[in-house]
PDB file of N, CA and C in Angstrom:
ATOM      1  N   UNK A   1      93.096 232.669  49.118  1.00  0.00           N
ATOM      2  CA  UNK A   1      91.916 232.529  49.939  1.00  0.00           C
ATOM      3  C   UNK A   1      90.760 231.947  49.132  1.00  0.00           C
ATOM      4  N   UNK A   2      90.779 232.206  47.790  1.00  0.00           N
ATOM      5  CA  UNK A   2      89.726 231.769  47.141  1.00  0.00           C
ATOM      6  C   UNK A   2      89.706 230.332  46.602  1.00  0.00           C
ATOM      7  N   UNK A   3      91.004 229.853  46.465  1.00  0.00           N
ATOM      8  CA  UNK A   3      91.147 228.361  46.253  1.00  0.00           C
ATOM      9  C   UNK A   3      90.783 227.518  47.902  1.00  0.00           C
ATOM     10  N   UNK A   4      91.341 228.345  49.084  1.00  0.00           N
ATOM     11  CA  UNK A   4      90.627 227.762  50.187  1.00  0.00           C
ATOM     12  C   UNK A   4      89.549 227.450  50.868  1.00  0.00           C
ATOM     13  N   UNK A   5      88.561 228.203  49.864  1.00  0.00           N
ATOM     14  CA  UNK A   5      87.416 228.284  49.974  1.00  0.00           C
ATOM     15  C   UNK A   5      86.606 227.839  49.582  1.00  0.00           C
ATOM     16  N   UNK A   6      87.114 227.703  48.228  1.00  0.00           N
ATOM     17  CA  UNK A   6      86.371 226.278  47.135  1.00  0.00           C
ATOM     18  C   UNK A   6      86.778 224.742  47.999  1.00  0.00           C
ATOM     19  N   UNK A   7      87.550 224.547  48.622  1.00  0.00           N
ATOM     20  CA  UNK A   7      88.498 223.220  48.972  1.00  0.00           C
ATOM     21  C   UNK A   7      87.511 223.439  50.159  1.00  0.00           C
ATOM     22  N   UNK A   8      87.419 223.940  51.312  1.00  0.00           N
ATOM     23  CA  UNK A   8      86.347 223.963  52.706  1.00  0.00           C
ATOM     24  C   UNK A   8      85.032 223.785  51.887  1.00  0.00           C
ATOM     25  N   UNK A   9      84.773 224.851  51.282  1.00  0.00           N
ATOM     26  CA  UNK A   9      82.883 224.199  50.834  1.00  0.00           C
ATOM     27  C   UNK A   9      82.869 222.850  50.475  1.00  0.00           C
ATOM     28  N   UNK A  10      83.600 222.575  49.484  1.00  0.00           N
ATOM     29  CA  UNK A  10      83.621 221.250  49.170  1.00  0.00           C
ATOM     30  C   UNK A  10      83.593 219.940  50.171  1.00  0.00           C
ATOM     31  N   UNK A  11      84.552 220.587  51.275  1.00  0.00           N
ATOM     32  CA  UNK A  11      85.156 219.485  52.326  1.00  0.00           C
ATOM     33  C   UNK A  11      84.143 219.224  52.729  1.00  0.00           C
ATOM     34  N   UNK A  12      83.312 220.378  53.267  1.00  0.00           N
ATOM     35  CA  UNK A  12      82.019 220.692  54.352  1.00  0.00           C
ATOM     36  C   UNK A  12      81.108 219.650  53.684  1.00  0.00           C
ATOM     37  N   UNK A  13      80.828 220.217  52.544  1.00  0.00           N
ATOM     38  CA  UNK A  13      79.561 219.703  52.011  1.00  0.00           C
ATOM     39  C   UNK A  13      79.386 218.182  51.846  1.00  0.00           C
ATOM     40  N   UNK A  14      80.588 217.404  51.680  1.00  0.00           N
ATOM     41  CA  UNK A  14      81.052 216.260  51.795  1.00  0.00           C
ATOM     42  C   UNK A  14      81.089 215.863  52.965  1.00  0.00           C
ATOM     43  N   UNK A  15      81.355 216.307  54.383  1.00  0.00           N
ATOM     44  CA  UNK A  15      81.110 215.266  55.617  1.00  0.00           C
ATOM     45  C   UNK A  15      80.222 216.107  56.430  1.00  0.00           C
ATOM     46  N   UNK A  16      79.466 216.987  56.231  1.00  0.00           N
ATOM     47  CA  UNK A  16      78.711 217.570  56.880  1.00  0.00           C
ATOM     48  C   UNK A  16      77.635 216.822  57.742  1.00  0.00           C
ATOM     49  N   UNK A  17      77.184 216.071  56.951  1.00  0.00           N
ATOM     50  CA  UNK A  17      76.571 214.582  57.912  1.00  0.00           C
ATOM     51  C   UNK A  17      77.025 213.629  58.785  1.00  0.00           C
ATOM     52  N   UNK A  18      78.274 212.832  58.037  1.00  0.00           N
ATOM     53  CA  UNK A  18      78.927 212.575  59.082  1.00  0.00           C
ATOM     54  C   UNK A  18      79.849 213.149  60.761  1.00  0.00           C
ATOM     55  N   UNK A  19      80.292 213.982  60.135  1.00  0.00           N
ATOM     56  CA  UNK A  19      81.214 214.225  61.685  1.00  0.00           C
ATOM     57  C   UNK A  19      79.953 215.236  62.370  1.00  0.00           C
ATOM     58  N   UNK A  20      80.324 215.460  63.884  1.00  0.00           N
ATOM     59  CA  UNK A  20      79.501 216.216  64.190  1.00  0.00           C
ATOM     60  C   UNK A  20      79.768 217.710  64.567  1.00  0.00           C
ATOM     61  N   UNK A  21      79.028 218.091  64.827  1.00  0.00           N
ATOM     62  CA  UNK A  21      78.538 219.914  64.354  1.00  0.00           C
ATOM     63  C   UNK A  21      79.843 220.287  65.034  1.00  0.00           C
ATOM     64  N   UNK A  22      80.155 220.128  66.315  1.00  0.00           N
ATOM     65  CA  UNK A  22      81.028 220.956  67.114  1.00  0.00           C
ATOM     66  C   UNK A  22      82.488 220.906  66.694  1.00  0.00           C
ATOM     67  N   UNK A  23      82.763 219.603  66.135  1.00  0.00           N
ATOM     68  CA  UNK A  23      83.902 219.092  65.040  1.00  0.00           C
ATOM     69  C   UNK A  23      83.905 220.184  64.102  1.00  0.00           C
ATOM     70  N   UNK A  24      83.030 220.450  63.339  1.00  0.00           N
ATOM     71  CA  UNK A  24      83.237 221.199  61.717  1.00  0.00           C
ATOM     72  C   UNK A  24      83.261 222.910  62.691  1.00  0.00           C
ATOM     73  N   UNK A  25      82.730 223.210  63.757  1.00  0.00           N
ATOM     74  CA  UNK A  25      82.947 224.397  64.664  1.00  0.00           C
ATOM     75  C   UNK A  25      84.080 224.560  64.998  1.00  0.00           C
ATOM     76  N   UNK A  26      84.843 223.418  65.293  1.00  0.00           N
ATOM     77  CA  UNK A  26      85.952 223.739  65.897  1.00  0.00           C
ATOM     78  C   UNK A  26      86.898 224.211  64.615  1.00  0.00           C
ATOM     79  N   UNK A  27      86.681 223.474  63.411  1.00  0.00           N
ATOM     80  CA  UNK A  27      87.469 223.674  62.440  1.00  0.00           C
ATOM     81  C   UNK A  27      87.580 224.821  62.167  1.00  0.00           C
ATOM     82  N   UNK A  28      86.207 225.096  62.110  1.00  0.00           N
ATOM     83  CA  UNK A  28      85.999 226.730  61.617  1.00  0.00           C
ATOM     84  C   UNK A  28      86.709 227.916  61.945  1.00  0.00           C
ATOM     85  N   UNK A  29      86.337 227.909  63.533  1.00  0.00           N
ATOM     86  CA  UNK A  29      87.583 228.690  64.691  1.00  0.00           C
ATOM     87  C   UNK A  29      89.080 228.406  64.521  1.00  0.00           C
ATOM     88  N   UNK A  30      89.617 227.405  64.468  1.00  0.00           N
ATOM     89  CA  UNK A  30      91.159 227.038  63.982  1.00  0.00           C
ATOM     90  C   UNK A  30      91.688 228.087  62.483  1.00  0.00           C
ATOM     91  N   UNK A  31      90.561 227.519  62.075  1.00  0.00           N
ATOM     92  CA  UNK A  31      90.831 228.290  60.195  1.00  0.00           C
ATOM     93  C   UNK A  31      90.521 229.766  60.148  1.00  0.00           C
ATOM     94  N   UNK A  32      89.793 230.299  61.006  1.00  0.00           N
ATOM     95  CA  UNK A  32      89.781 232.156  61.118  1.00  0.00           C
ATOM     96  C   UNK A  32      90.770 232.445  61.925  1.00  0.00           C
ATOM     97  N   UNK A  33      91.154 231.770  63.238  1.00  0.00           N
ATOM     98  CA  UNK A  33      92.347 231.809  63.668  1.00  0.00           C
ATOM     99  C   UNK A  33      93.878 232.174  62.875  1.00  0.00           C
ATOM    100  N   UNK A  34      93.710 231.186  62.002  1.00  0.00           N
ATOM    101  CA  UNK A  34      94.928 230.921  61.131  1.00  0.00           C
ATOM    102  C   UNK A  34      94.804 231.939  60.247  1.00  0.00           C
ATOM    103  N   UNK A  35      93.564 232.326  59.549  1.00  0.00           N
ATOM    104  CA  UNK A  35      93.660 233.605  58.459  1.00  0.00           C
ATOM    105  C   UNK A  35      93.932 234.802  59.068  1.00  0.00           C
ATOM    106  N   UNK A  36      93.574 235.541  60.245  1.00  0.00           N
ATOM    107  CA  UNK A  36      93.872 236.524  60.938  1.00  0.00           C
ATOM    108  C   UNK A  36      95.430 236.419  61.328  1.00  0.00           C
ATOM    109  N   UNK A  37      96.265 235.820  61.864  1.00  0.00           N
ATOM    110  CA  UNK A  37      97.624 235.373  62.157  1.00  0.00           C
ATOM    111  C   UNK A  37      98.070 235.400  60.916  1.00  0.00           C
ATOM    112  N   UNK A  38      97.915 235.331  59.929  1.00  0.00           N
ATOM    113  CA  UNK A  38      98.161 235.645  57.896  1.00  0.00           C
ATOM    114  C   UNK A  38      98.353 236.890  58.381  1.00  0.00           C
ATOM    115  N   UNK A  39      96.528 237.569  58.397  1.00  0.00           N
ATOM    116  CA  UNK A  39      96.945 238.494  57.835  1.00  0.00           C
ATOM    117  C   UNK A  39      97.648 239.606  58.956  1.00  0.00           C
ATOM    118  N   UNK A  40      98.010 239.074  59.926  1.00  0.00           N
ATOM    119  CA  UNK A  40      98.474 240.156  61.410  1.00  0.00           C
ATOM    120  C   UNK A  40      99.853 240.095  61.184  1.00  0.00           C
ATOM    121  N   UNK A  41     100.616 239.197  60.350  1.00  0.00           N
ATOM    122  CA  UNK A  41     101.680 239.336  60.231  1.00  0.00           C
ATOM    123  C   UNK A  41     102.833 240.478  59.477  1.00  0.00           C
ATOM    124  N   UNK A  42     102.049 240.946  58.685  1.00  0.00           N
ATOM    125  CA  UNK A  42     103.037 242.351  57.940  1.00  0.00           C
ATOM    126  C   UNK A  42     102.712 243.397  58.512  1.00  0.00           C
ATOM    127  N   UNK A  43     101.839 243.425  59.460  1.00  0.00           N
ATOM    128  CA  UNK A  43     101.407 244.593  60.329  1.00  0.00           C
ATOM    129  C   UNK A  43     102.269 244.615  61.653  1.00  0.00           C
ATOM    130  N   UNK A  44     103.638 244.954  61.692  1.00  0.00           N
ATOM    131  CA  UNK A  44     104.240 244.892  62.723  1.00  0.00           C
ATOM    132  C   UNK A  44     104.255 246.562  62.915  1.00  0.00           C
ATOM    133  N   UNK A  45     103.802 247.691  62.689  1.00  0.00           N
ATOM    134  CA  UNK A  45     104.370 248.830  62.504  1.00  0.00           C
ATOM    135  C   UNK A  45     102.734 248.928  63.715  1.00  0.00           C
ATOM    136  N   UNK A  46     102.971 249.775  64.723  1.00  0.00           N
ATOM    137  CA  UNK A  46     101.435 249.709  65.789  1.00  0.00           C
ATOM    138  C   UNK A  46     100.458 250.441  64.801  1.00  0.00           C
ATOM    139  N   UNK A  47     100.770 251.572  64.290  1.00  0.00           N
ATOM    140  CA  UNK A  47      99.405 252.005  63.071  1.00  0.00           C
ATOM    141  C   UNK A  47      98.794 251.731  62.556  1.00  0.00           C
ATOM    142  N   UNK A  48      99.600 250.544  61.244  1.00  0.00           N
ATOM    143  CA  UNK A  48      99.030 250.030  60.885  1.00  0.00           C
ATOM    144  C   UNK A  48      98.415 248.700  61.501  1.00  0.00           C
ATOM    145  N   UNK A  49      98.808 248.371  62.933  1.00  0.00           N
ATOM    146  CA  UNK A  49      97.685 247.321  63.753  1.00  0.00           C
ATOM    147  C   UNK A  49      96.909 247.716  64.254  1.00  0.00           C
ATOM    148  N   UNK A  50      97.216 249.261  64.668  1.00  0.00           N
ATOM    149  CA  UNK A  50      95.119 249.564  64.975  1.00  0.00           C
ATOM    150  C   UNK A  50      94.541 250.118  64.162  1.00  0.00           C
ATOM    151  N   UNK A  51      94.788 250.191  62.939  1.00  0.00           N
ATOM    152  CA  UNK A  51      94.002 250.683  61.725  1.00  0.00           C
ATOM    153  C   UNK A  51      93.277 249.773  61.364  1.00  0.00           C
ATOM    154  N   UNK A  52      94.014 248.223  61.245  1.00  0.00           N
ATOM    155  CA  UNK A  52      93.756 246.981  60.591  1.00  0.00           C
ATOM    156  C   UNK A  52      92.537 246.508  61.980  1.00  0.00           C
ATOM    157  N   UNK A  53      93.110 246.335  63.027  1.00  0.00           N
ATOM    158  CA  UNK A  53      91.763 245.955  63.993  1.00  0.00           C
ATOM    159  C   UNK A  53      90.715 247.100  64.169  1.00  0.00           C
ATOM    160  N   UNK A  54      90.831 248.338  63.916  1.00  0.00           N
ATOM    161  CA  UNK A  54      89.843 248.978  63.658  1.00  0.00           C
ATOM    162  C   UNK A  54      88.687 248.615  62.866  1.00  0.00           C
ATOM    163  N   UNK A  55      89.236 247.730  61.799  1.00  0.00           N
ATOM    164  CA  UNK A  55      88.081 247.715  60.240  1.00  0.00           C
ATOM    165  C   UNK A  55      87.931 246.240  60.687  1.00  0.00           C
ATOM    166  N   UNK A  56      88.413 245.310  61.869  1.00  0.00           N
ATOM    167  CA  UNK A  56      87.580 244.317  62.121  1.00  0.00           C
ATOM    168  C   UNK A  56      86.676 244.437  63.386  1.00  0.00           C
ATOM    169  N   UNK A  57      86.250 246.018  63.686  1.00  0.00           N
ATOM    170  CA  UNK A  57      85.566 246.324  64.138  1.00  0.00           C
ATOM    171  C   UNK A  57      86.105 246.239  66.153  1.00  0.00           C
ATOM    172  N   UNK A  58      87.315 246.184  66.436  1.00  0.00           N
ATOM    173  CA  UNK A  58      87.502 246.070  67.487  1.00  0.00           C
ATOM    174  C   UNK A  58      87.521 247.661  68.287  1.00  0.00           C
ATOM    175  N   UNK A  59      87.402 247.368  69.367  1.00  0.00           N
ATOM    176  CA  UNK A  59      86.885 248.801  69.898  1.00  0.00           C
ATOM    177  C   UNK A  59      88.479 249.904  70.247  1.00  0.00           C
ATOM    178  N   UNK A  60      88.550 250.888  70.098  1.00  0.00           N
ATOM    179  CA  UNK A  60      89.595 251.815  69.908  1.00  0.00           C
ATOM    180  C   UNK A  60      90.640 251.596  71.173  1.00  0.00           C
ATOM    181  N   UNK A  61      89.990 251.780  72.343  1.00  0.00           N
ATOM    182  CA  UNK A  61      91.099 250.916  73.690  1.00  0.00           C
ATOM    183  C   UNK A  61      91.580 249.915  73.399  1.00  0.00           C
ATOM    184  N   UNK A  62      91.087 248.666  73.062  1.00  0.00           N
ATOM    185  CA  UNK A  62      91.696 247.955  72.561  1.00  0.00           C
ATOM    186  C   UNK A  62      93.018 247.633  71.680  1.00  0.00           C
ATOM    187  N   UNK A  63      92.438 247.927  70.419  1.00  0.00           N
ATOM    188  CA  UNK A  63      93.251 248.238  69.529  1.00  0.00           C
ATOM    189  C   UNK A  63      94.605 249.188  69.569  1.00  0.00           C
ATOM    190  N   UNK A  64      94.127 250.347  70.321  1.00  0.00           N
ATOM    191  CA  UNK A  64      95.531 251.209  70.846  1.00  0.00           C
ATOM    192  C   UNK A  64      95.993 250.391  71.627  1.00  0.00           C
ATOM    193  N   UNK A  65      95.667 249.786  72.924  1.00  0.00           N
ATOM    194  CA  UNK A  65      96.577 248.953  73.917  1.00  0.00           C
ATOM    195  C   UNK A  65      97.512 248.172  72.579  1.00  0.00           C
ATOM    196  N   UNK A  66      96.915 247.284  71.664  1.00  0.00           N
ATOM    197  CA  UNK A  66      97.671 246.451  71.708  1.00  0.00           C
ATOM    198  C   UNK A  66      98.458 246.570  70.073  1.00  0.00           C
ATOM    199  N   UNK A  67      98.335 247.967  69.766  1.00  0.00           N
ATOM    200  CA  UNK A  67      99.226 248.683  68.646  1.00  0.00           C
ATOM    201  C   UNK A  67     100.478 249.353  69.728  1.00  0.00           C
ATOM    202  N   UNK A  68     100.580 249.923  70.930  1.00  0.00           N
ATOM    203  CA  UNK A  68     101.151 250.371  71.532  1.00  0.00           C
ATOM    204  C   UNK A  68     102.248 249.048  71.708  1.00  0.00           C
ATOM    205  N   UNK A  69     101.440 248.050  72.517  1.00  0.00           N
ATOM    206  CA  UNK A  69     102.677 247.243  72.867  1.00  0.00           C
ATOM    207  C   UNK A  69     103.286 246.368  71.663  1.00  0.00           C
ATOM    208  N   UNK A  70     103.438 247.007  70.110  1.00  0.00           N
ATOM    209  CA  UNK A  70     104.558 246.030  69.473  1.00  0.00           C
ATOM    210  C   UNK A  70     105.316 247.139  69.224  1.00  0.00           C
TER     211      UNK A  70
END
C-alpha cells in the first residue's frame, strides 16, 4: 500500500491540471473500491466481516445482515 501511494501522489501531482477533477474522482472511487475488495477477501468467516466493517464504521444492522449471509 505504501509503494501505491507514493506511485498515485506522484501520478496526481503530475496530471492534476490536465485531466479533469471528476476523472482523478472517479479514479479515486475505483482505487478504494479495489483496496476494500483486498482487504474483504480473507474475511470469509461472518465474524470476522462484521468486526472488520465495524472498524470502518458501518452501522451494526448492517454489518450483521451481511456477516450472516456468507
Amino acid at each position: 500500500m505504501v509503494e501505491l501511494n507514493s506511485f498515485l501522489v506522484g501520478w496526481i501531482a503530475c496530471y492534476r491540471y490536465a485531466a479533469r477533477r471528476s476523472e482523478l474522482q472517479r479514479l479515486d472511487e475505483w482505487i478504494r473500491r479495489k483496496l476494500r475488495c483486498y482487504l474483504l477477501k480473507p474475511r470469509r468467516h461472518g465474524s470476522s466481516l462484521f468486526e472488520f466493517l465495524r472498524r470502518l464504521e458501518v452501522s451494526a444492522s448492517q454489518a450483521g445482515g451481511l456477516g450472516r449471509q456468507i
